[in-house]
C-alpha atoms as a PDB file:
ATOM      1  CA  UNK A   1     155.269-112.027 124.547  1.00  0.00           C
ATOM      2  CA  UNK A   2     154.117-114.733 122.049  1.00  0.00           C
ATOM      3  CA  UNK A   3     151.834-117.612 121.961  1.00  0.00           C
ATOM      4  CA  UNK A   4     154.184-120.900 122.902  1.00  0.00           C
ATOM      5  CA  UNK A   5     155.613-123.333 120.041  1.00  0.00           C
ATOM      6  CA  UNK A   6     153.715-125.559 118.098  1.00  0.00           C
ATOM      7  CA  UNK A   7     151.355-125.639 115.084  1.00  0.00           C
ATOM      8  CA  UNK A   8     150.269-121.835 114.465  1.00  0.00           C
ATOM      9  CA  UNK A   9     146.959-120.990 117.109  1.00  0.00           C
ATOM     10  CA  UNK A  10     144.121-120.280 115.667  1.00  0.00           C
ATOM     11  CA  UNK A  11     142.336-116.761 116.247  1.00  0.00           C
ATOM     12  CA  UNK A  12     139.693-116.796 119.419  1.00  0.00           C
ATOM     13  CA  UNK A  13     139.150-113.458 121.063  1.00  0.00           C
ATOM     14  CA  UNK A  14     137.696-116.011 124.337  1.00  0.00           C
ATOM     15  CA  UNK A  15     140.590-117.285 124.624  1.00  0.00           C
ATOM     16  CA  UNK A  16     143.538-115.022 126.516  1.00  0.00           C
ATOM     17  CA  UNK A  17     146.665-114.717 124.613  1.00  0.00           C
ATOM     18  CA  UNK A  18     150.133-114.124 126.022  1.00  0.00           C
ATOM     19  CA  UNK A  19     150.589-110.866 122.819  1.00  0.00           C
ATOM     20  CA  UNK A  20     147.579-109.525 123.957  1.00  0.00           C
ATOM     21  CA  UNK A  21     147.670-109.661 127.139  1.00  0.00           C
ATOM     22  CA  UNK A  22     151.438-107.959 127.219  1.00  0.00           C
ATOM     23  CA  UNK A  23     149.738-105.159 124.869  1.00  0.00           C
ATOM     24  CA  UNK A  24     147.050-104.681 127.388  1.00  0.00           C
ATOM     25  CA  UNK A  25     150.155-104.668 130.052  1.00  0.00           C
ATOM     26  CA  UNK A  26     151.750-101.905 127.981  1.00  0.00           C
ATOM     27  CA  UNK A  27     148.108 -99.598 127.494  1.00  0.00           C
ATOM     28  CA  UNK A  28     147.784-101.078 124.153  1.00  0.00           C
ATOM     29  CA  UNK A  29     143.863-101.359 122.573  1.00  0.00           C
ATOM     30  CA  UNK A  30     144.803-104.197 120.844  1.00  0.00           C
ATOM     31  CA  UNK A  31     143.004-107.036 123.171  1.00  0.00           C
ATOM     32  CA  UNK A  32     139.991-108.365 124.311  1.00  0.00           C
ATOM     33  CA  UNK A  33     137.805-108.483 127.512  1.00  0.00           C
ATOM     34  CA  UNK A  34     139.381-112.100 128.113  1.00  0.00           C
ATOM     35  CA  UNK A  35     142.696-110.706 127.856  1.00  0.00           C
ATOM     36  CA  UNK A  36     142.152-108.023 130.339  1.00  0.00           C
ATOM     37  CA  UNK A  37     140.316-110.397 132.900  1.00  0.00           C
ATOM     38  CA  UNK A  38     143.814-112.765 132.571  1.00  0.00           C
ATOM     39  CA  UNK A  39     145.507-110.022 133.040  1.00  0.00           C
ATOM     40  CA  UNK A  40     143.837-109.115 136.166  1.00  0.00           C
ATOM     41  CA  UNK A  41     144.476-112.440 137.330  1.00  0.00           C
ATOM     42  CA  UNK A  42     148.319-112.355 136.900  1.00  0.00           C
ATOM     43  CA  UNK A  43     148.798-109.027 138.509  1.00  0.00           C
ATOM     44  CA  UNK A  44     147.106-110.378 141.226  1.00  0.00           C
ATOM     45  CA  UNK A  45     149.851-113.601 141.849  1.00  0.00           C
ATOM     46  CA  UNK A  46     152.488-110.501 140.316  1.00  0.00           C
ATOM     47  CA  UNK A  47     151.388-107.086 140.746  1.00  0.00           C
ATOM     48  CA  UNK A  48     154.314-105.874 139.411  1.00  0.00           C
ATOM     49  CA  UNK A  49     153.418-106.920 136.012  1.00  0.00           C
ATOM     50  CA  UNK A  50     152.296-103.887 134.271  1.00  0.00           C
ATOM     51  CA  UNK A  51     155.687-101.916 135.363  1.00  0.00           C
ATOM     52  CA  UNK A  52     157.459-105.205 134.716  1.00  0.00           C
ATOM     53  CA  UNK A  53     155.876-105.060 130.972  1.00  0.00           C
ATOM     54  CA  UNK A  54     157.272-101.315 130.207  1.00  0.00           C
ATOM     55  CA  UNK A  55     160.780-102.115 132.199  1.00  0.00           C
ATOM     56  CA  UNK A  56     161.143-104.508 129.551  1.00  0.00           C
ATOM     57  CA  UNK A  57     160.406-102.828 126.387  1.00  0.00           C
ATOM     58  CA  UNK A  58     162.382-100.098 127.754  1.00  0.00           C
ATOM     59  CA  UNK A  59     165.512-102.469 127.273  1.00  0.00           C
ATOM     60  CA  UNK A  60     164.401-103.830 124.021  1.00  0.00           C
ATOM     61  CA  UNK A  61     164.557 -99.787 122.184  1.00  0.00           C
ATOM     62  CA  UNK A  62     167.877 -99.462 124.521  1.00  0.00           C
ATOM     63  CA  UNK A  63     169.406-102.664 123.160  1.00  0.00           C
ATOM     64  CA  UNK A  64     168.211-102.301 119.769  1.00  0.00           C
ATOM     65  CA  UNK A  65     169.520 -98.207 119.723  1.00  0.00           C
ATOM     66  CA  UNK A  66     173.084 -99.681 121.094  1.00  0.00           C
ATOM     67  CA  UNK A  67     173.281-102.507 118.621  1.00  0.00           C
ATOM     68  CA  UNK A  68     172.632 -99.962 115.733  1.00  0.00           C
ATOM     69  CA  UNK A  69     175.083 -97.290 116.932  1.00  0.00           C
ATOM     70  CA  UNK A  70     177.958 -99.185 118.506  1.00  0.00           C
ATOM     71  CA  UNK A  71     178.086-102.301 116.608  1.00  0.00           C
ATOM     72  CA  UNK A  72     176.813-100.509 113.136  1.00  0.00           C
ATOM     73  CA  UNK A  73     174.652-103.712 112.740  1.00  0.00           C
ATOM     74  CA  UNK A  74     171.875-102.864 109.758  1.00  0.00           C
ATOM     75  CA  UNK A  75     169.883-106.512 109.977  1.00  0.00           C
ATOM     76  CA  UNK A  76     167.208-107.400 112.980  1.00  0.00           C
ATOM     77  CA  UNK A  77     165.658-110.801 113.501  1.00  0.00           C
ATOM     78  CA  UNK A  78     162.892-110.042 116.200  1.00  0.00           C
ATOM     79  CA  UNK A  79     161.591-113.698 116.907  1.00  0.00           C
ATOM     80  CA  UNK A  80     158.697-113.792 118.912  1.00  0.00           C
ATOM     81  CA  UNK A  81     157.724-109.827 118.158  1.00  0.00           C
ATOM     82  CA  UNK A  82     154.174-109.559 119.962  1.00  0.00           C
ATOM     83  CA  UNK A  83     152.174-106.828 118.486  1.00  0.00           C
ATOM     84  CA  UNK A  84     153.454-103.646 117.316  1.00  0.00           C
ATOM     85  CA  UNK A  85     153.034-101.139 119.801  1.00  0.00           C
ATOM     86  CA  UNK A  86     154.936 -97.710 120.926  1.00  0.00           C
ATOM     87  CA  UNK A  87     157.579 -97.340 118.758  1.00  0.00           C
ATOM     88  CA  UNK A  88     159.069-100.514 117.371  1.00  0.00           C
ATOM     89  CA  UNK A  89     162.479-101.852 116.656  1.00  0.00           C
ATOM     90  CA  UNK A  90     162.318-100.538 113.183  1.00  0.00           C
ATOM     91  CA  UNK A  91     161.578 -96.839 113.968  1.00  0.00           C
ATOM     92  CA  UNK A  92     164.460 -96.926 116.785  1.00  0.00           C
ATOM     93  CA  UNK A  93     167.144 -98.729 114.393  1.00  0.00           C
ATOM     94  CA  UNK A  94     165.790 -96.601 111.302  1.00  0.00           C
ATOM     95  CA  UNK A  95     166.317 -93.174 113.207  1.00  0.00           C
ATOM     96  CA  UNK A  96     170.033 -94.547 113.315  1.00  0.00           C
ATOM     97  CA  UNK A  97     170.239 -95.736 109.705  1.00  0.00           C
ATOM     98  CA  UNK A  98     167.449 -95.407 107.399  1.00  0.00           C
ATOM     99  CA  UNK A  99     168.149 -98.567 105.569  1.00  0.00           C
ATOM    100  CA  UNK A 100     168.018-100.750 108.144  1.00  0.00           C
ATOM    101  CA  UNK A 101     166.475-104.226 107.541  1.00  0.00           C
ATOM    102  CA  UNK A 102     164.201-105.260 110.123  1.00  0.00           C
ATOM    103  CA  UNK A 103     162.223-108.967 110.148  1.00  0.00           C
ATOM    104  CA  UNK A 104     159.528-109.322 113.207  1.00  0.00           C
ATOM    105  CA  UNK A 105     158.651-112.854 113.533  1.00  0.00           C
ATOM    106  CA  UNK A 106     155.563-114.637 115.021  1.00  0.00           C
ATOM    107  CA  UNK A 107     152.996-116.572 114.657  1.00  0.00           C
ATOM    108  CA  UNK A 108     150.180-115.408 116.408  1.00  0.00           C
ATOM    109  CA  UNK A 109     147.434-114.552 113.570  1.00  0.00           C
ATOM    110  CA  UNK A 110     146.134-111.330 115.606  1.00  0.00           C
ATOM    111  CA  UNK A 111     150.117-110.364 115.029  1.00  0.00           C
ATOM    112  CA  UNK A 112     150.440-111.089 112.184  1.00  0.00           C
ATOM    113  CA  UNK A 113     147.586-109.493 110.480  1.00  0.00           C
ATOM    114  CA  UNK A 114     148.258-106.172 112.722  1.00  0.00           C
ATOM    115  CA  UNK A 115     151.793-106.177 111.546  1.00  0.00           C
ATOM    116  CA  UNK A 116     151.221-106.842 107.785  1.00  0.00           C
ATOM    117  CA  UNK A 117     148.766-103.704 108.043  1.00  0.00           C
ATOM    118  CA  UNK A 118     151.431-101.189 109.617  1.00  0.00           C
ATOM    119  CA  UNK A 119     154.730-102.503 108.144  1.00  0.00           C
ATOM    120  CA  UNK A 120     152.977-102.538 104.173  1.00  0.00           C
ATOM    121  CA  UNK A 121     154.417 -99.563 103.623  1.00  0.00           C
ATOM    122  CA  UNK A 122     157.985 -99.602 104.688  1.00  0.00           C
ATOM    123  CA  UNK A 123     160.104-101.846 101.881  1.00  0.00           C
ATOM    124  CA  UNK A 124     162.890-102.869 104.800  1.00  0.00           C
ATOM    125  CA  UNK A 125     160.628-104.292 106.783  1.00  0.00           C
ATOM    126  CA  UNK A 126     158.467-107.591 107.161  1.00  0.00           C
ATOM    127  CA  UNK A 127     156.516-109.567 109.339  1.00  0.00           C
ATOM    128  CA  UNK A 128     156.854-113.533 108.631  1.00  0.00           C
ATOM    129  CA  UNK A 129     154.475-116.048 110.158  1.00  0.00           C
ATOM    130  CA  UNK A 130     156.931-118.871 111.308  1.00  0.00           C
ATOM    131  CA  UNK A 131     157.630-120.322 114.871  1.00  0.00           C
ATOM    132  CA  UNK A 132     160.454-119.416 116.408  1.00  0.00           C
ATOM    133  CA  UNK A 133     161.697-122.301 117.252  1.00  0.00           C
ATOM    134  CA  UNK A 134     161.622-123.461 113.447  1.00  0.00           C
ATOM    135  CA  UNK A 135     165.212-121.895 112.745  1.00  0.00           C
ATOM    136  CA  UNK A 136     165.483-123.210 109.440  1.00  0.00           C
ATOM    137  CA  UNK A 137     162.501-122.001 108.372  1.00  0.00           C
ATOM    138  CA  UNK A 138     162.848-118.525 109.210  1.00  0.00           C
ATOM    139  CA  UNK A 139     166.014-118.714 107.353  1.00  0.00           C
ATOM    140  CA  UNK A 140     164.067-119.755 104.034  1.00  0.00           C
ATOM    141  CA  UNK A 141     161.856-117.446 104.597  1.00  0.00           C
ATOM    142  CA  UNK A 142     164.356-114.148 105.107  1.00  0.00           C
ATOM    143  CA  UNK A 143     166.097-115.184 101.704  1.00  0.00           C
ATOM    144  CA  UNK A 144     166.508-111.979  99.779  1.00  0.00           C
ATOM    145  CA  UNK A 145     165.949-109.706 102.896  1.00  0.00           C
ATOM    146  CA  UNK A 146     168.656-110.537 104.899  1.00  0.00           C
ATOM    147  CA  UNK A 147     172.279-111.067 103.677  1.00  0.00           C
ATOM    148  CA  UNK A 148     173.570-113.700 106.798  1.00  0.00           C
ATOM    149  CA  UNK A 149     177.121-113.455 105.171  1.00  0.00           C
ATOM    150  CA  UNK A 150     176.451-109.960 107.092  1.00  0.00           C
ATOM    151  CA  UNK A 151     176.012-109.017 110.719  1.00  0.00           C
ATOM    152  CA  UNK A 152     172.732-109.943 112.459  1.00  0.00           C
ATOM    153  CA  UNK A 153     170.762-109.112 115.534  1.00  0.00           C
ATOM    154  CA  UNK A 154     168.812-111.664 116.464  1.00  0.00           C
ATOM    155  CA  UNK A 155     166.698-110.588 119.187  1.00  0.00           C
ATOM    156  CA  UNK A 156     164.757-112.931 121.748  1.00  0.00           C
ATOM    157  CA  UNK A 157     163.277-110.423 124.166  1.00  0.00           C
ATOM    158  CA  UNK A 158     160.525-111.682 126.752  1.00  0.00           C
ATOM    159  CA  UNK A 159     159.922-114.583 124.360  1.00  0.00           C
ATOM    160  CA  UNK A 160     161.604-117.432 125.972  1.00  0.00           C
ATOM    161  CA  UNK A 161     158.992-118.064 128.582  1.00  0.00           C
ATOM    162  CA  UNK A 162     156.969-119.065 126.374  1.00  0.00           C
ATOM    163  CA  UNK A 163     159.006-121.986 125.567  1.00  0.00           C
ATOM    164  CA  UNK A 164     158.721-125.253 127.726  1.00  0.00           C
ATOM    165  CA  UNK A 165     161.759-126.972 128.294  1.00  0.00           C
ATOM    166  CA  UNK A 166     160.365-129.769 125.674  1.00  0.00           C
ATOM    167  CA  UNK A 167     160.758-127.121 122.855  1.00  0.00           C
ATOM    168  CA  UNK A 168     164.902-126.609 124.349  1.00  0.00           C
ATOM    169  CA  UNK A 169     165.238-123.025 124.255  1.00  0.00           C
ATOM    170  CA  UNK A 170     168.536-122.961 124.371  1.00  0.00           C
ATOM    171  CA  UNK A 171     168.707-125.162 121.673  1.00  0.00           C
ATOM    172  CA  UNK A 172     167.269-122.386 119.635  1.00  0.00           C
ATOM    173  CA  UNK A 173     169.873-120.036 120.360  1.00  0.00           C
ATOM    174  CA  UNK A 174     172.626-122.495 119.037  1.00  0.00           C
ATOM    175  CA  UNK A 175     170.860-123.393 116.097  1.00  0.00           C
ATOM    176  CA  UNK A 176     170.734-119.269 115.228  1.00  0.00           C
ATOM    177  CA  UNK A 177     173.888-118.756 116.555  1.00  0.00           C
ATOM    178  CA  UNK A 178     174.991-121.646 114.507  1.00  0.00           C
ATOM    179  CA  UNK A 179     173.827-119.426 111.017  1.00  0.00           C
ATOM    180  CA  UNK A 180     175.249-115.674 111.813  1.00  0.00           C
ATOM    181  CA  UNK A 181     178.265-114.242 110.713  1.00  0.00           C
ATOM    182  CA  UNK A 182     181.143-113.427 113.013  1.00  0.00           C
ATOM    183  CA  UNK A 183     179.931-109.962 114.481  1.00  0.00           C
ATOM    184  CA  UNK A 184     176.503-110.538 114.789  1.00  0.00           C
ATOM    185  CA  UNK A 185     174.645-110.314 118.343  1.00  0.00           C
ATOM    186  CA  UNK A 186     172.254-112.177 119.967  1.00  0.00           C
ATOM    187  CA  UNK A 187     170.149-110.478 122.572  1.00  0.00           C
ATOM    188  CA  UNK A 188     167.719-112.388 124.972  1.00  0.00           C
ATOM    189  CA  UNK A 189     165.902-111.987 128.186  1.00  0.00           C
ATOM    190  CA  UNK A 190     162.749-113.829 129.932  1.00  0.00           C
ATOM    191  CA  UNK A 191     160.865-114.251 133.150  1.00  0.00           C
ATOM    192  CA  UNK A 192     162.330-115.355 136.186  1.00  0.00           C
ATOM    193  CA  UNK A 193     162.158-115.321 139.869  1.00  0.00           C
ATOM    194  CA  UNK A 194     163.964-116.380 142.730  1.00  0.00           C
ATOM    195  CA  UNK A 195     160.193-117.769 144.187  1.00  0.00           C
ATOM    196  CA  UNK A 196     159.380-121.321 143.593  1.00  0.00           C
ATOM    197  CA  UNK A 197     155.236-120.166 144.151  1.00  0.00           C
ATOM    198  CA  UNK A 198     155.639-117.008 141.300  1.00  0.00           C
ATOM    199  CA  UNK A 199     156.895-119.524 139.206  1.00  0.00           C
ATOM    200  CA  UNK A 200     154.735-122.174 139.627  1.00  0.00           C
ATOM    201  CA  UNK A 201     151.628-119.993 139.621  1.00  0.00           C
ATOM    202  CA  UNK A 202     152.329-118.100 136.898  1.00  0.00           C
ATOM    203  CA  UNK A 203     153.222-120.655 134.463  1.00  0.00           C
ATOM    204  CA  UNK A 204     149.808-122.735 135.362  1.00  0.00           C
ATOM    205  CA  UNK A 205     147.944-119.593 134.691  1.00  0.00           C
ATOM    206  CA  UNK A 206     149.430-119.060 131.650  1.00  0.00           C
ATOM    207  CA  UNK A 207     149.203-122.214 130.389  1.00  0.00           C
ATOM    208  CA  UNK A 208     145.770-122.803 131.703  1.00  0.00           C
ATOM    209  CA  UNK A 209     144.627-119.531 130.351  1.00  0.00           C
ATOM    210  CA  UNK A 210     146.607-119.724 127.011  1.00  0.00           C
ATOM    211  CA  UNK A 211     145.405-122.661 126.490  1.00  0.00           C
ATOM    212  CA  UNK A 212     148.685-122.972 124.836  1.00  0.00           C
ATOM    213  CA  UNK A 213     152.091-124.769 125.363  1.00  0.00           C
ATOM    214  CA  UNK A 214     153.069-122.294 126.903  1.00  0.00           C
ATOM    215  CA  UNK A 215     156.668-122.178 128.411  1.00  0.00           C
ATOM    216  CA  UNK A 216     157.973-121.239 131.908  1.00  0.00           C
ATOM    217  CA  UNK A 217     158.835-118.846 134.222  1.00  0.00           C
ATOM    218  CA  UNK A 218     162.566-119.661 135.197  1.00  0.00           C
ATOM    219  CA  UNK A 219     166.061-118.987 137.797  1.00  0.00           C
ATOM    220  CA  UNK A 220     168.165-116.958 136.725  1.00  0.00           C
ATOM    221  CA  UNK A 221     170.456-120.333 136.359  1.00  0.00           C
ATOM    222  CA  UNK A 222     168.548-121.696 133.796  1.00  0.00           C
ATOM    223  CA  UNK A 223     168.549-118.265 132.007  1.00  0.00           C
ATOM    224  CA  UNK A 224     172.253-118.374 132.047  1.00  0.00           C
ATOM    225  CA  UNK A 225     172.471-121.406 130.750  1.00  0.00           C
ATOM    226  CA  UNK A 226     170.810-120.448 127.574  1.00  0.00           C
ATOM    227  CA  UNK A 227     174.027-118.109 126.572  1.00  0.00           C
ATOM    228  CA  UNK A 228     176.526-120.951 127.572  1.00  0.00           C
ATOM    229  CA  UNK A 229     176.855-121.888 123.709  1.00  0.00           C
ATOM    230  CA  UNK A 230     179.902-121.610 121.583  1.00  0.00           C
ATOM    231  CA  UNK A 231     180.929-118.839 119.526  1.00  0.00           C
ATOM    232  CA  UNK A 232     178.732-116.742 121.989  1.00  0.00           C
ATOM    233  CA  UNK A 233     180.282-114.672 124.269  1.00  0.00           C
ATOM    234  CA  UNK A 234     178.460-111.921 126.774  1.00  0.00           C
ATOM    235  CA  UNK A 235     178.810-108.538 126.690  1.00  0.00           C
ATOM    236  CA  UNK A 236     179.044-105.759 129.391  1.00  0.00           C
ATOM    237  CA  UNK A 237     177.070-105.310 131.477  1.00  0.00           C
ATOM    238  CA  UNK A 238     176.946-109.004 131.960  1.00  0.00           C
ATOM    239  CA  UNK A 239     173.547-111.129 132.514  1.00  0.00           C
ATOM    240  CA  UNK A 240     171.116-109.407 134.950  1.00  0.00           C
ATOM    241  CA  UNK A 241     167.586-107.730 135.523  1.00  0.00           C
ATOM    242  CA  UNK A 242     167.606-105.518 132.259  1.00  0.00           C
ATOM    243  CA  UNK A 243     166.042-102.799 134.078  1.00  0.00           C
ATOM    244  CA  UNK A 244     169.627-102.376 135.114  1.00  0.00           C
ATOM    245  CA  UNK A 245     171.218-102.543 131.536  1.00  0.00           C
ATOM    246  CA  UNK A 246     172.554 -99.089 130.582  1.00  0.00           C
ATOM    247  CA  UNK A 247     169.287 -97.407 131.915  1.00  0.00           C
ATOM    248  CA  UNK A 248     168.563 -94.354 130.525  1.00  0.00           C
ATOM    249  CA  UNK A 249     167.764 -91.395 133.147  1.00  0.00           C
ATOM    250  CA  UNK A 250     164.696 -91.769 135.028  1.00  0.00           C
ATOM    251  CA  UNK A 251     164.654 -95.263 134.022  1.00  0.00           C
ATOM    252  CA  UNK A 252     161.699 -97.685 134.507  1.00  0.00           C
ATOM    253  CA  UNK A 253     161.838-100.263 137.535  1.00  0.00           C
ATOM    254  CA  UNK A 254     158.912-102.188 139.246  1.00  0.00           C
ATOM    255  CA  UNK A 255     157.660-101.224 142.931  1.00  0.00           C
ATOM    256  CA  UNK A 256     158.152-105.115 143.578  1.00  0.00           C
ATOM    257  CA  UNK A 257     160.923-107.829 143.206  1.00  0.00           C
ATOM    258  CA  UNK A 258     158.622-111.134 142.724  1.00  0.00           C
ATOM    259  CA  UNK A 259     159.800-111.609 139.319  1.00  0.00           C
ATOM    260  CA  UNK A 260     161.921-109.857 136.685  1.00  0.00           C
ATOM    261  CA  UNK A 261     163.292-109.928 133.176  1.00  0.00           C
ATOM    262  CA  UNK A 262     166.836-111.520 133.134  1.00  0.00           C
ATOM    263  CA  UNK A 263     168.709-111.433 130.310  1.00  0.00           C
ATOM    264  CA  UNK A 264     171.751-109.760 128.341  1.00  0.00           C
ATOM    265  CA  UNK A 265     173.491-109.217 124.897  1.00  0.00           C
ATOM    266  CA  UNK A 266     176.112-111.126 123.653  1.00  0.00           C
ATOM    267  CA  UNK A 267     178.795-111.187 120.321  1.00  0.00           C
ATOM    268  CA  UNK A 268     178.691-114.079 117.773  1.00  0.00           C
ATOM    269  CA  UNK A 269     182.346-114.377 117.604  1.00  0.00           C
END
């Protein structure tokens, strides 16, 4: 997760934030004593959080692994990339081709200063400070990294949510959509539930405790929606919890069904 849309937030370890609170979901150290005490709060309203969390990255190294090795695809956009954690999108795609191009986008300043520290060292990859709704931006600021005559991923994973519907979500997926080559893929996934109360009491908490614009947990009809854009078309398995999208063997799944991650992968053609 990421901090919602708008003007960059500014640093305050008092105030929760969605990235840390996901890295505290996923055993990360990289969070604060108001992050944990949200995060007690939402697995109270969701107790399957935590296992929700790892389910989730889980299908972000699948996807990423698949989109390297059946579609041959050397160039990642990870918009909305939360801190680094357990291996990242770069080691995965790397292990398949070392010269793999890999951009993690956000604009949280805890991210990005954590990300500029790790990623220093590795040439084909960067972490640039833009919002990801700001699609034009990003593209100035990939110029010279990645070639979008080329193949791209573009990867929204668990970042939607944090979109409200002012900020058009799916609008963001045309405009990308709108700048990658045939062959590219877009993969994207966020919160839902088929509860009207998880929704609604999630998303106040987050917002309230964010402090942020933060987005919106949503059906699985509005998810859908997002991937109903042209030149986009979705792949096998389909749209559906990605706990269920070519799961490795034992695969992770949460001990309760109040909410999920819903999403898919789909071909720029």
């Amino acid at each position: 997760m990421t901090e919602g849309a708008g003007s960059f937030p500014q640093f305050d370890p008092d105030r929760p934030s969605a990235a840390r609170m996901h890295d505290w979901l996923l055993g990360g150290r990289n969070n604060y004593d108001s992050d944990r005490l949200a995060g007690e709060e939402l697995l109270r309203i969701a107790p399957g959080a935590r296992e929700l969390a790892h389910s989730n990255r889980a299908f972000l190294i699948r996807a990423v692994r698949h989109i390297a090795t059946r579609y041959g695809i050397r160039q990642f956009l990870d918009h909305g990339s939360g801190l680094p954690t357990r291996t990242n999108v770069h080691q995965v795609v790397q292990a398949v081709h070392e010269d793999c191009k890999v951009v993690y986008i956000d604009n949280d300043p805890m991210v990005l200063a954590y990300g500029r520290a790790l990623l220093d060292e590795n040439p084909n990859v960067t972490i640039l400070p833009a919002d990801l709704v700001d699609t034009e931006d990003i593209r100035a600021g990939v110029q010279g990294r990645i070639d979008f005559s080329l193949p791209v991923a573009a990867l929204f994973v668990s970042v939607l949510h944090c979109l409200p519907d002012s900020k058009e979500p799916r609008a963001v997926i045309e405009r990308t959509v709108r700048q990658l080559a045939k062959g590219s893929v877009v993969v994207a996934c966020q919160l839902v539930s088929h509860s009207g109360r998880i929704r609604q009491q999630v998303t106040d908490l987050m917002a309230e405790r964010t402090g942020s614009g933060w987005g919106k947990v949503r059906t699985e009809e509005e998810v859908r929606r997002f991937f109903d854009v042209e030149r986009l078309t979705v792949q096998e398995p389909g749209l559906l919890d990605v706990a269920d999208w070519m799961p490795d063997v034992p695969y992770v799944r949460q001990a309760t069904d109040e909410w999920f991650q819903f999403g898919g992968l789909a071909v720029v053609e």
